[in-house]
C-alpha atoms as a PDB file:
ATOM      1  CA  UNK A   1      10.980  -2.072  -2.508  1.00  0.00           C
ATOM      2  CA  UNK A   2       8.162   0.661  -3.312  1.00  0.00           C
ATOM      3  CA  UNK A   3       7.806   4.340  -2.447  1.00  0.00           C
ATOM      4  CA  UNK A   4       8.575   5.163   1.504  1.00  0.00           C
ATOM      5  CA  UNK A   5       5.661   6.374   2.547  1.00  0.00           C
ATOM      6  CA  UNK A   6       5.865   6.180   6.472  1.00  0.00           C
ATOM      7  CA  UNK A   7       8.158   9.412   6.861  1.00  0.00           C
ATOM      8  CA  UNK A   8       9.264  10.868   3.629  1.00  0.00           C
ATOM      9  CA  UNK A   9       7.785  14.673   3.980  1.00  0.00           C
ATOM     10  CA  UNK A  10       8.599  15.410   0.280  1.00  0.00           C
ATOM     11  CA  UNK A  11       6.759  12.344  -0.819  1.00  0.00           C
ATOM     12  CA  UNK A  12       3.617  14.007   1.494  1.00  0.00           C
ATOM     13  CA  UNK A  13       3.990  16.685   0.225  1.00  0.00           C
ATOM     14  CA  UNK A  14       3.845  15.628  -3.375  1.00  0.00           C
ATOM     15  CA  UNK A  15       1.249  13.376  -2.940  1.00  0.00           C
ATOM     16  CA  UNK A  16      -1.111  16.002  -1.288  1.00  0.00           C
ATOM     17  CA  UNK A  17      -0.426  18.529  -4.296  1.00  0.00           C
ATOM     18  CA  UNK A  18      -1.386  16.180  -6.528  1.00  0.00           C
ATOM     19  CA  UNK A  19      -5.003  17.303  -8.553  1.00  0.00           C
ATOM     20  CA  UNK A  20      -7.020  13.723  -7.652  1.00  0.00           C
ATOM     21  CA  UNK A  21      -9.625  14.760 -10.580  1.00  0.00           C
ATOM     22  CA  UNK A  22     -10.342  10.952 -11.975  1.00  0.00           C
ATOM     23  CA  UNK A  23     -10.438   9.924  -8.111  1.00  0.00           C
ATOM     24  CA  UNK A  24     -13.111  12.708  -7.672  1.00  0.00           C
ATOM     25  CA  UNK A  25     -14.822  12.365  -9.941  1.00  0.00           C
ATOM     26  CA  UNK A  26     -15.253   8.383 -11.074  1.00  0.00           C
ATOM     27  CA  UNK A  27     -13.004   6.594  -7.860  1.00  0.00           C
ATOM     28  CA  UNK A  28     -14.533   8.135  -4.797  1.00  0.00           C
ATOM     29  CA  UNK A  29     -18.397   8.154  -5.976  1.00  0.00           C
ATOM     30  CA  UNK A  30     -18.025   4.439  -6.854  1.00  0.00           C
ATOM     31  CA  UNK A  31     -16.453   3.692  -3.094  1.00  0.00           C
ATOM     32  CA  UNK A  32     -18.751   6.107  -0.971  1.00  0.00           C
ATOM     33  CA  UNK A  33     -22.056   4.374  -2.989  1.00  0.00           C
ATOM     34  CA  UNK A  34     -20.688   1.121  -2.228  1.00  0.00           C
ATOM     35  CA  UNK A  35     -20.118   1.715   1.295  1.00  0.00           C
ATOM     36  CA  UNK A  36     -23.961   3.653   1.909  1.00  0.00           C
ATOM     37  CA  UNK A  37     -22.189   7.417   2.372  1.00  0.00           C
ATOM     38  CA  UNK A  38     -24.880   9.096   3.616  1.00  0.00           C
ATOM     39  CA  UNK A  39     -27.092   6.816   4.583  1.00  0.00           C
ATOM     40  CA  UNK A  40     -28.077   7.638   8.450  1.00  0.00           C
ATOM     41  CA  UNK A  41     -27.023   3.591   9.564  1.00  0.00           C
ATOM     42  CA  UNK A  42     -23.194   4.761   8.611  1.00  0.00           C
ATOM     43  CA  UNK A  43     -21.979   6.185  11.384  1.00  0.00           C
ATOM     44  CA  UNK A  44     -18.756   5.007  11.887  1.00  0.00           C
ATOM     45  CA  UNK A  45     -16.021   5.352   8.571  1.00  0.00           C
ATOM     46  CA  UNK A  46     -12.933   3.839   9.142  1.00  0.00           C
ATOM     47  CA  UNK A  47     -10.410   5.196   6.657  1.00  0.00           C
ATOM     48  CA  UNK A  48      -7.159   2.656   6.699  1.00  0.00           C
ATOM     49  CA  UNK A  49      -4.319   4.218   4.724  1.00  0.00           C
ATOM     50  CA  UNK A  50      -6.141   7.667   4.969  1.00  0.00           C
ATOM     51  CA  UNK A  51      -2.660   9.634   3.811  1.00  0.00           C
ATOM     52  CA  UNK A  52      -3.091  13.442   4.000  1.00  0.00           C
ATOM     53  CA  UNK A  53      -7.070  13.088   4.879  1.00  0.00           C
ATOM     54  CA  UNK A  54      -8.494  14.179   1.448  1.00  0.00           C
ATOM     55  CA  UNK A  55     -11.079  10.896   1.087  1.00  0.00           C
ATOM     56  CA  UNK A  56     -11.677  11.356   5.059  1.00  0.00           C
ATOM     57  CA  UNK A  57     -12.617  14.921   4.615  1.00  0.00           C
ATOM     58  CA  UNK A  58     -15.256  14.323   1.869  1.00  0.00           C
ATOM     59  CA  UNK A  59     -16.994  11.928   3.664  1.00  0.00           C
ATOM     60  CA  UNK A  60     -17.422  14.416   6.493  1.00  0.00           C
ATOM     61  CA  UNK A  61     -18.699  17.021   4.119  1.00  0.00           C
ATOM     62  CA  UNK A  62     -20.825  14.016   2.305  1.00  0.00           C
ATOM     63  CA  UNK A  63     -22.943  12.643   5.214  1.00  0.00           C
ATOM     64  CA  UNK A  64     -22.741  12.927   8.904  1.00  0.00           C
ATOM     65  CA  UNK A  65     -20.349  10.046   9.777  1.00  0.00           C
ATOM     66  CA  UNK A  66     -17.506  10.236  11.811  1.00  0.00           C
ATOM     67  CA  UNK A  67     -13.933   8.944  10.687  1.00  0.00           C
ATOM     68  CA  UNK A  68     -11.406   6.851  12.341  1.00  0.00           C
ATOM     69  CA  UNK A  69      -8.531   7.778   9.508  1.00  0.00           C
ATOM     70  CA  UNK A  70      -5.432   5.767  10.331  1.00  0.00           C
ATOM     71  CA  UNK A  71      -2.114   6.025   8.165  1.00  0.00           C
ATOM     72  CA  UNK A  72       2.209   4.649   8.944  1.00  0.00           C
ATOM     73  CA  UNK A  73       2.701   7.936   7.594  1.00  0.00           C
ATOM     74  CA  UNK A  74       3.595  10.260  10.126  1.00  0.00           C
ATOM     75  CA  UNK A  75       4.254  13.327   7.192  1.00  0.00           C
ATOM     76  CA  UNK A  76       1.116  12.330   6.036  1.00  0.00           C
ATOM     77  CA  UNK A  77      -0.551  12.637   9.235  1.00  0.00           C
ATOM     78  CA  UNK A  78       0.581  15.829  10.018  1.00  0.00           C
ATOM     79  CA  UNK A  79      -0.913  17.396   6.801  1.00  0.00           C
ATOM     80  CA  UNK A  80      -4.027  15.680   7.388  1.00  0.00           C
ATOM     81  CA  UNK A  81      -3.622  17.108  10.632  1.00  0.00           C
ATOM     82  CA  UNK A  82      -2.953  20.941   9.878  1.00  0.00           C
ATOM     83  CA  UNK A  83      -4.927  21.147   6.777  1.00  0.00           C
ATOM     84  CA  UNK A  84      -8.022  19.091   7.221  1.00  0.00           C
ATOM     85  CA  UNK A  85      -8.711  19.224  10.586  1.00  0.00           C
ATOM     86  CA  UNK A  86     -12.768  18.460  11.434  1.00  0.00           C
ATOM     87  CA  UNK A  87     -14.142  17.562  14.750  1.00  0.00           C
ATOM     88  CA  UNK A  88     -15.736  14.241  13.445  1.00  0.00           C
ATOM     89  CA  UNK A  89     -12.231  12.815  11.993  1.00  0.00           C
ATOM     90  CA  UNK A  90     -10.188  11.131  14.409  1.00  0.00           C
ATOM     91  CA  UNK A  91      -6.317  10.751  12.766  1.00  0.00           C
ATOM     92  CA  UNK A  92      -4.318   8.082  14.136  1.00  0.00           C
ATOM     93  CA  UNK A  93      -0.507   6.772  13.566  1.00  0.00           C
ATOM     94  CA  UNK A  94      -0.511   2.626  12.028  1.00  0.00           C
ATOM     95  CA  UNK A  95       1.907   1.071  13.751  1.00  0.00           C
ATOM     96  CA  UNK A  96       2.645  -2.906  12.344  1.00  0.00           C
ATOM     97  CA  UNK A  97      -0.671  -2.586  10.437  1.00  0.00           C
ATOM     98  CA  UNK A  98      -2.888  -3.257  13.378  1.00  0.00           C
ATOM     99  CA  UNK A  99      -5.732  -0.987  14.972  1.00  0.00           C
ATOM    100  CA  UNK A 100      -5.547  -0.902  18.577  1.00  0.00           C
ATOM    101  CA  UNK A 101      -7.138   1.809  19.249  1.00  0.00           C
ATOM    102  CA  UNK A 102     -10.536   0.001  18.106  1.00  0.00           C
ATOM    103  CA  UNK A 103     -12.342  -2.279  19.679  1.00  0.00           C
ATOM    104  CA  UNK A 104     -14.233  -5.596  17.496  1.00  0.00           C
ATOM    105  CA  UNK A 105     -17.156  -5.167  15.355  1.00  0.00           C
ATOM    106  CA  UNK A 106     -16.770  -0.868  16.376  1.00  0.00           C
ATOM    107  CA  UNK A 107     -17.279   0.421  13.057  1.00  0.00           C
ATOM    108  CA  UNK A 108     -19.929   0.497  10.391  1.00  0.00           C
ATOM    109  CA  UNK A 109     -18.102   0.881   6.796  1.00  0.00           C
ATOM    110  CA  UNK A 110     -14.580   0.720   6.358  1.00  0.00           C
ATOM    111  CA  UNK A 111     -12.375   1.795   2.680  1.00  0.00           C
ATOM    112  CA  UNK A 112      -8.785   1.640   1.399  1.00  0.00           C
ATOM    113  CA  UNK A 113      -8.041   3.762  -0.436  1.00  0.00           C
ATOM    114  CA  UNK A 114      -4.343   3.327  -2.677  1.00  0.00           C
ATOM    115  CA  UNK A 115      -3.193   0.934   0.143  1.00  0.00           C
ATOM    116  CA  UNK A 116      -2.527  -2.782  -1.178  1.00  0.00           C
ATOM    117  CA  UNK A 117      -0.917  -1.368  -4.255  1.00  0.00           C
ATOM    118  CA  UNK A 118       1.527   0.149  -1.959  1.00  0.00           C
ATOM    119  CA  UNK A 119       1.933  -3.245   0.249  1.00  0.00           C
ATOM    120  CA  UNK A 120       4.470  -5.462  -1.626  1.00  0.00           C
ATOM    121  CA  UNK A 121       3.752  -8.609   0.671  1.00  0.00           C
ATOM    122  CA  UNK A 122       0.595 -10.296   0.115  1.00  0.00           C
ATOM    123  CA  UNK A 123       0.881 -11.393   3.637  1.00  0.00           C
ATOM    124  CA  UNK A 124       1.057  -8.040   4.756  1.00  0.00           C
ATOM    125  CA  UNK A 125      -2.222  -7.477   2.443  1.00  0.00           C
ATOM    126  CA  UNK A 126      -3.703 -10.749   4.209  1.00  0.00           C
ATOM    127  CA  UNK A 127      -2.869  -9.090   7.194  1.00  0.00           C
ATOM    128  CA  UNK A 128      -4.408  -5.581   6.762  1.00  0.00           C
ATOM    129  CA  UNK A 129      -7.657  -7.172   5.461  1.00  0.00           C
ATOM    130  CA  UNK A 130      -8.176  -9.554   8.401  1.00  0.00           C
ATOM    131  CA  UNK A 131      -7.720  -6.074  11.055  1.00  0.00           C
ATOM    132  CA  UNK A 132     -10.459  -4.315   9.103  1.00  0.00           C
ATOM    133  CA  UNK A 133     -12.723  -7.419   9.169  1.00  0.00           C
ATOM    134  CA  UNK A 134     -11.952  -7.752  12.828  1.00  0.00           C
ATOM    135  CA  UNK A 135     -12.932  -3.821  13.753  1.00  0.00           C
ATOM    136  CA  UNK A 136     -15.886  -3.998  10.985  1.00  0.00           C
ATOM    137  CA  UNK A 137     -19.417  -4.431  12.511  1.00  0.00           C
ATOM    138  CA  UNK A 138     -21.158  -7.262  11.161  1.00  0.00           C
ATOM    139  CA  UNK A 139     -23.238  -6.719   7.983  1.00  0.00           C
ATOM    140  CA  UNK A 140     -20.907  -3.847   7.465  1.00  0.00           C
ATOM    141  CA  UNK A 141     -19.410  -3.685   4.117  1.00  0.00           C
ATOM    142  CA  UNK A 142     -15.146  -2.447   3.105  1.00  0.00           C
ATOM    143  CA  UNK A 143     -14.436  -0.929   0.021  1.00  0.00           C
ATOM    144  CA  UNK A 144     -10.716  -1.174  -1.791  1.00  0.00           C
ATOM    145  CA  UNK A 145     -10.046   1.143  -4.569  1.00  0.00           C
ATOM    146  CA  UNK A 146      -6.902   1.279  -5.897  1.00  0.00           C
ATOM    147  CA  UNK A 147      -5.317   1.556  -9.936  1.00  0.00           C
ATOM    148  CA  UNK A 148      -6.921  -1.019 -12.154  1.00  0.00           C
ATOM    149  CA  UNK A 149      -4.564  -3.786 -12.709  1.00  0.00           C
ATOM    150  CA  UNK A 150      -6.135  -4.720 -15.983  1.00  0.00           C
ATOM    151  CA  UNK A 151      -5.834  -1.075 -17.625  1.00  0.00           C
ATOM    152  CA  UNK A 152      -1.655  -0.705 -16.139  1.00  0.00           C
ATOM    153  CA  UNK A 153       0.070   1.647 -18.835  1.00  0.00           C
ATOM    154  CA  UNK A 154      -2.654   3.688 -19.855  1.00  0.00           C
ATOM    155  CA  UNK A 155      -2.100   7.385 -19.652  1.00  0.00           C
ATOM    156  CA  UNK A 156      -5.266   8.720 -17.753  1.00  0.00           C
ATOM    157  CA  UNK A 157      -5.821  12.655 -17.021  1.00  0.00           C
ATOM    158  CA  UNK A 158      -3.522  13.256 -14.382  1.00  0.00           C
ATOM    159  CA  UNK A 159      -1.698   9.792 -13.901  1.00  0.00           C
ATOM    160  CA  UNK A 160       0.121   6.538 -15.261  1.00  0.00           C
ATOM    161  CA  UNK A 161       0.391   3.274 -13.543  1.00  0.00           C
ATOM    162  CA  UNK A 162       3.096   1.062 -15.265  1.00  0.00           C
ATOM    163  CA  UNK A 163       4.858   1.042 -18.363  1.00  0.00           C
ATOM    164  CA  UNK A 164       3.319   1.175 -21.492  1.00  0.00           C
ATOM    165  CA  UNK A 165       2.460  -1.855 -23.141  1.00  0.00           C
ATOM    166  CA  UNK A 166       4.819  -4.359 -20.174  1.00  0.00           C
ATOM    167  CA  UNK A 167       3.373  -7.135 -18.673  1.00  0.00           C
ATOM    168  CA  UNK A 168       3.518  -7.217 -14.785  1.00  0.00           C
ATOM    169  CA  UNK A 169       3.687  -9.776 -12.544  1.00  0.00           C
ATOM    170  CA  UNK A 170       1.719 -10.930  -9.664  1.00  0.00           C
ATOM    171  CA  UNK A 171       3.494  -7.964  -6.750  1.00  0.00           C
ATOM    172  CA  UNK A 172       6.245  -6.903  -9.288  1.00  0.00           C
ATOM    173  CA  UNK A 173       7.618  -3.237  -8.418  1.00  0.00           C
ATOM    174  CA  UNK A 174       5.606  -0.430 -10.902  1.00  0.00           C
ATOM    175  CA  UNK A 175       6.476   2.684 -11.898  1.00  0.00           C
ATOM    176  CA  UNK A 176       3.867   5.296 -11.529  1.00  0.00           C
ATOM    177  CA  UNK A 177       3.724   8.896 -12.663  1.00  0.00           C
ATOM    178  CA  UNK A 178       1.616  11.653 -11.048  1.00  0.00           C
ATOM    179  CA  UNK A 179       0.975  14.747 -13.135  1.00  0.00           C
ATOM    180  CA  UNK A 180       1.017  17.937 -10.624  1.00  0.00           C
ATOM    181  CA  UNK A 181      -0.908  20.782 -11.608  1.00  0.00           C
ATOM    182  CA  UNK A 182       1.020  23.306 -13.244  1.00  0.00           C
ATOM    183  CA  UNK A 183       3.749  21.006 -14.032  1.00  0.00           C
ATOM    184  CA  UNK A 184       6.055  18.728 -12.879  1.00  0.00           C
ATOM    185  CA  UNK A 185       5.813  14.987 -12.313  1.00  0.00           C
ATOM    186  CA  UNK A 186       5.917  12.955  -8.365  1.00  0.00           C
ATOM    187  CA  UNK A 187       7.618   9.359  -9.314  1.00  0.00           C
ATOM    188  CA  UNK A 188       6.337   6.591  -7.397  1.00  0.00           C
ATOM    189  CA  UNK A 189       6.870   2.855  -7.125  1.00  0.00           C
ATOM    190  CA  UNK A 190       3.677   0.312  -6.327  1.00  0.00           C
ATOM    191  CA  UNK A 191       3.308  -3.083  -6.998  1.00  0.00           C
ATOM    192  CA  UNK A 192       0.944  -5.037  -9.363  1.00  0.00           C
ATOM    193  CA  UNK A 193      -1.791  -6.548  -7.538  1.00  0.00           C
ATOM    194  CA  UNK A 194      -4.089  -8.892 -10.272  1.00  0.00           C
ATOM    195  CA  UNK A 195      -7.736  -8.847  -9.558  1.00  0.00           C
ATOM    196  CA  UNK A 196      -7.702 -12.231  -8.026  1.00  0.00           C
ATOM    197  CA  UNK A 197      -5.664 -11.350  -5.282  1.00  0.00           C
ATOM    198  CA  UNK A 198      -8.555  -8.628  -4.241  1.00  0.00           C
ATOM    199  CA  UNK A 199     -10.980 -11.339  -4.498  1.00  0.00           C
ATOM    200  CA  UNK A 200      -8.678 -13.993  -2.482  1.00  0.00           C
ATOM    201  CA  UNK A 201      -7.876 -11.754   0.509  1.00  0.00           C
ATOM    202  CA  UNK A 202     -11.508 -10.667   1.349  1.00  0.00           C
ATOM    203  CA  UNK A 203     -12.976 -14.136   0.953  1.00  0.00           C
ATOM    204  CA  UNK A 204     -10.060 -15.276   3.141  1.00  0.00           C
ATOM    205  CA  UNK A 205     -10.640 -12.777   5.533  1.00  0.00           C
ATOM    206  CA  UNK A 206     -14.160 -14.018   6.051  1.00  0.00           C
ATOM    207  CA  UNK A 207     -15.932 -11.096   3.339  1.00  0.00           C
ATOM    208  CA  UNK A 208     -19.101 -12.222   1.619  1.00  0.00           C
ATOM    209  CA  UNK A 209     -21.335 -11.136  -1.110  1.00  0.00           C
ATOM    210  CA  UNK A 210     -17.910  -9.766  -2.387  1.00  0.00           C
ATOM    211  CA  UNK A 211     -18.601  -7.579  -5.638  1.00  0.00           C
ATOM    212  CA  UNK A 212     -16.258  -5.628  -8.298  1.00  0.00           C
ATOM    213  CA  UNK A 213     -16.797  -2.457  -9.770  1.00  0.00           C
ATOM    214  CA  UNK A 214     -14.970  -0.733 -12.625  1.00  0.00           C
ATOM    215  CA  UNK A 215     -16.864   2.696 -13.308  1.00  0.00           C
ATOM    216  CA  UNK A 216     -16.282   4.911 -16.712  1.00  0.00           C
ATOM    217  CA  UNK A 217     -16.025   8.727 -16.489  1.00  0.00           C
ATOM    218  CA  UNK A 218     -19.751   9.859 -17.439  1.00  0.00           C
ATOM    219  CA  UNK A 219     -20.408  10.469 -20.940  1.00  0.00           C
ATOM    220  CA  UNK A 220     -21.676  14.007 -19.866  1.00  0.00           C
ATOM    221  CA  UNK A 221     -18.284  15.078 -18.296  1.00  0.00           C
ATOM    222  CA  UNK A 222     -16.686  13.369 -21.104  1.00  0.00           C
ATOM    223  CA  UNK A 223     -18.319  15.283 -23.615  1.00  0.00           C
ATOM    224  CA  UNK A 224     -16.975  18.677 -22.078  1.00  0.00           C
ATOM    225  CA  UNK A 225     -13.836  17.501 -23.061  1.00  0.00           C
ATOM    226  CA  UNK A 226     -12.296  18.835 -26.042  1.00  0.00           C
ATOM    227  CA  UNK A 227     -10.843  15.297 -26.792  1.00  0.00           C
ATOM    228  CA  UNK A 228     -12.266  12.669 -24.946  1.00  0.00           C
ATOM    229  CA  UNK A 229     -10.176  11.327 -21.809  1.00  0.00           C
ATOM    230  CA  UNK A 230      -8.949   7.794 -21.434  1.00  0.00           C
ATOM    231  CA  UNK A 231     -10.891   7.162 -18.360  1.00  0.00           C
ATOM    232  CA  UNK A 232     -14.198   7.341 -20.771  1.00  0.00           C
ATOM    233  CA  UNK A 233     -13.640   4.217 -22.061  1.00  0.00           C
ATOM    234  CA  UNK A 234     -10.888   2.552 -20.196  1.00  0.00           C
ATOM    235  CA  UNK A 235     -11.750   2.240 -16.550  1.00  0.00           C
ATOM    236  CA  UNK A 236      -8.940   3.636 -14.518  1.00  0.00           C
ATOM    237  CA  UNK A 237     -10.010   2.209 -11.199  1.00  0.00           C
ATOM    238  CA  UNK A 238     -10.511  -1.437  -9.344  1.00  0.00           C
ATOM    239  CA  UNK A 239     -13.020  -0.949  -7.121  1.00  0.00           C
ATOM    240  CA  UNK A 240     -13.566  -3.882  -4.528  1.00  0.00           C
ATOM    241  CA  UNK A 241     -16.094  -4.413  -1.983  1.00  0.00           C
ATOM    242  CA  UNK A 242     -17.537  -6.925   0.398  1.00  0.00           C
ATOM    243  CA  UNK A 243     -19.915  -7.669   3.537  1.00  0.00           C
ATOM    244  CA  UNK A 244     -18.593  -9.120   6.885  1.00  0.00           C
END
């Protein structure tokens, strides 16, 4: 079994403390440009596995979309609640992975974010992916970003996914070690999702034109770096997409 994420406050609380540089500044980019952030036809976001409503928030402040962020987490919610409140995110409670609350083809771009690493069934995976397709306009395009399966171990700026130099298998349970600013580490367990499985679920789900991304930290940024980060040269993040 992984982490508990649905109401474990310290595990919120943890998570929402933790410094998401890489994520800002190589993860996010890669998913918003993939999904047309900005552009005026992207009205609708729908954020599924939205946790404390840091990705939601940016894409209010990036463009002039509203979100549907949706998360199990109730701790998670109510951060995302208190602390990053806007009046165009909407933050609703997951219950059994399904979106009731929207109606078919109601929204124009849809990410997750961290969610099918987290998801140790890839049923439950199947299941997730085939609700976003469903709620996804068509010609609107879903974005996955999660921790690259194919760089696991690698000690990046401010995280490590898996054990050094250990081989996972296809869903196996992952350790996973968050650096928090000014010390300390949050412990998680995820599962190891190979890139195939990204690719399998979407085209299963109906997803076309389905396209994978796996973006460097800029050589500029790099170069302010006293020693050059990890995530220069080994990509930290999977980033899939696809068109319904």
């Amino acid at each position: 079994m992984g982490t508990q994420w649905k109401d474990t406050v310290d595990v919120a609380d943890g998570f929402d403390a933790y410094d998401d540089l890489p994520e800002r500044l190589i993860g996010y980019p890669a998913v918003f440009a993939a999904l047309g952030i900005g552009d005026p036809s992207v009205r609708t976001v729908l954020d599924y596995g939205c946790g404390p409503g840091k990705v939601a928030n940016r894409v209010v402040g990036a463009s002039a979309a509203h979100v549907v962020a949706a998360d199990i987490s109730a701790a998670m919610l109510d951060i995302a609640r208190t602390r990053r409140a806007h009046p165009r995110i909407q933050y609703h409670q997951i219950d059994s992975g399904g979106l009731p609350f929207l109606a078919d083809d109601s929204v124009d771009a849809a990410m997750s974010c961290y969610v099918f690493i987290n998801v140790g069934e890839q049923a439950q995976i199947k299941a997730i992916v085939a609700e976003v397709h469903r709620v996804l306009r068509p010609g609107g395009r879903y974005a996955i970003l999660d921790t690259n399966p194919d760089t696991t171990g690698i000690r990046f700026s401010t995280f490590r996914s898996g054990e050094p130099g250990r081989v996972y298998a296809h869903g196996e349970r992952r350790q996973v070690l968050l650096h928090q600013p000014g010390g300390g580490v949050l412990e998680l367990i995820d599962h190891h999702w190979p890139r195939q499985t990204y690719l399998d679920v979407l085209a299963e789900a109906g997803f076309r034109e389905i396209t994978v991304a796996q973006p460097l930290l800029d050589p500029a940024a790099a170069a302010q770096a006293e020693t050059p980060p990890a995530e220069a040269t080994r990509p930290p993040f999977l980033i899939v997409s696809g068109v319904k």
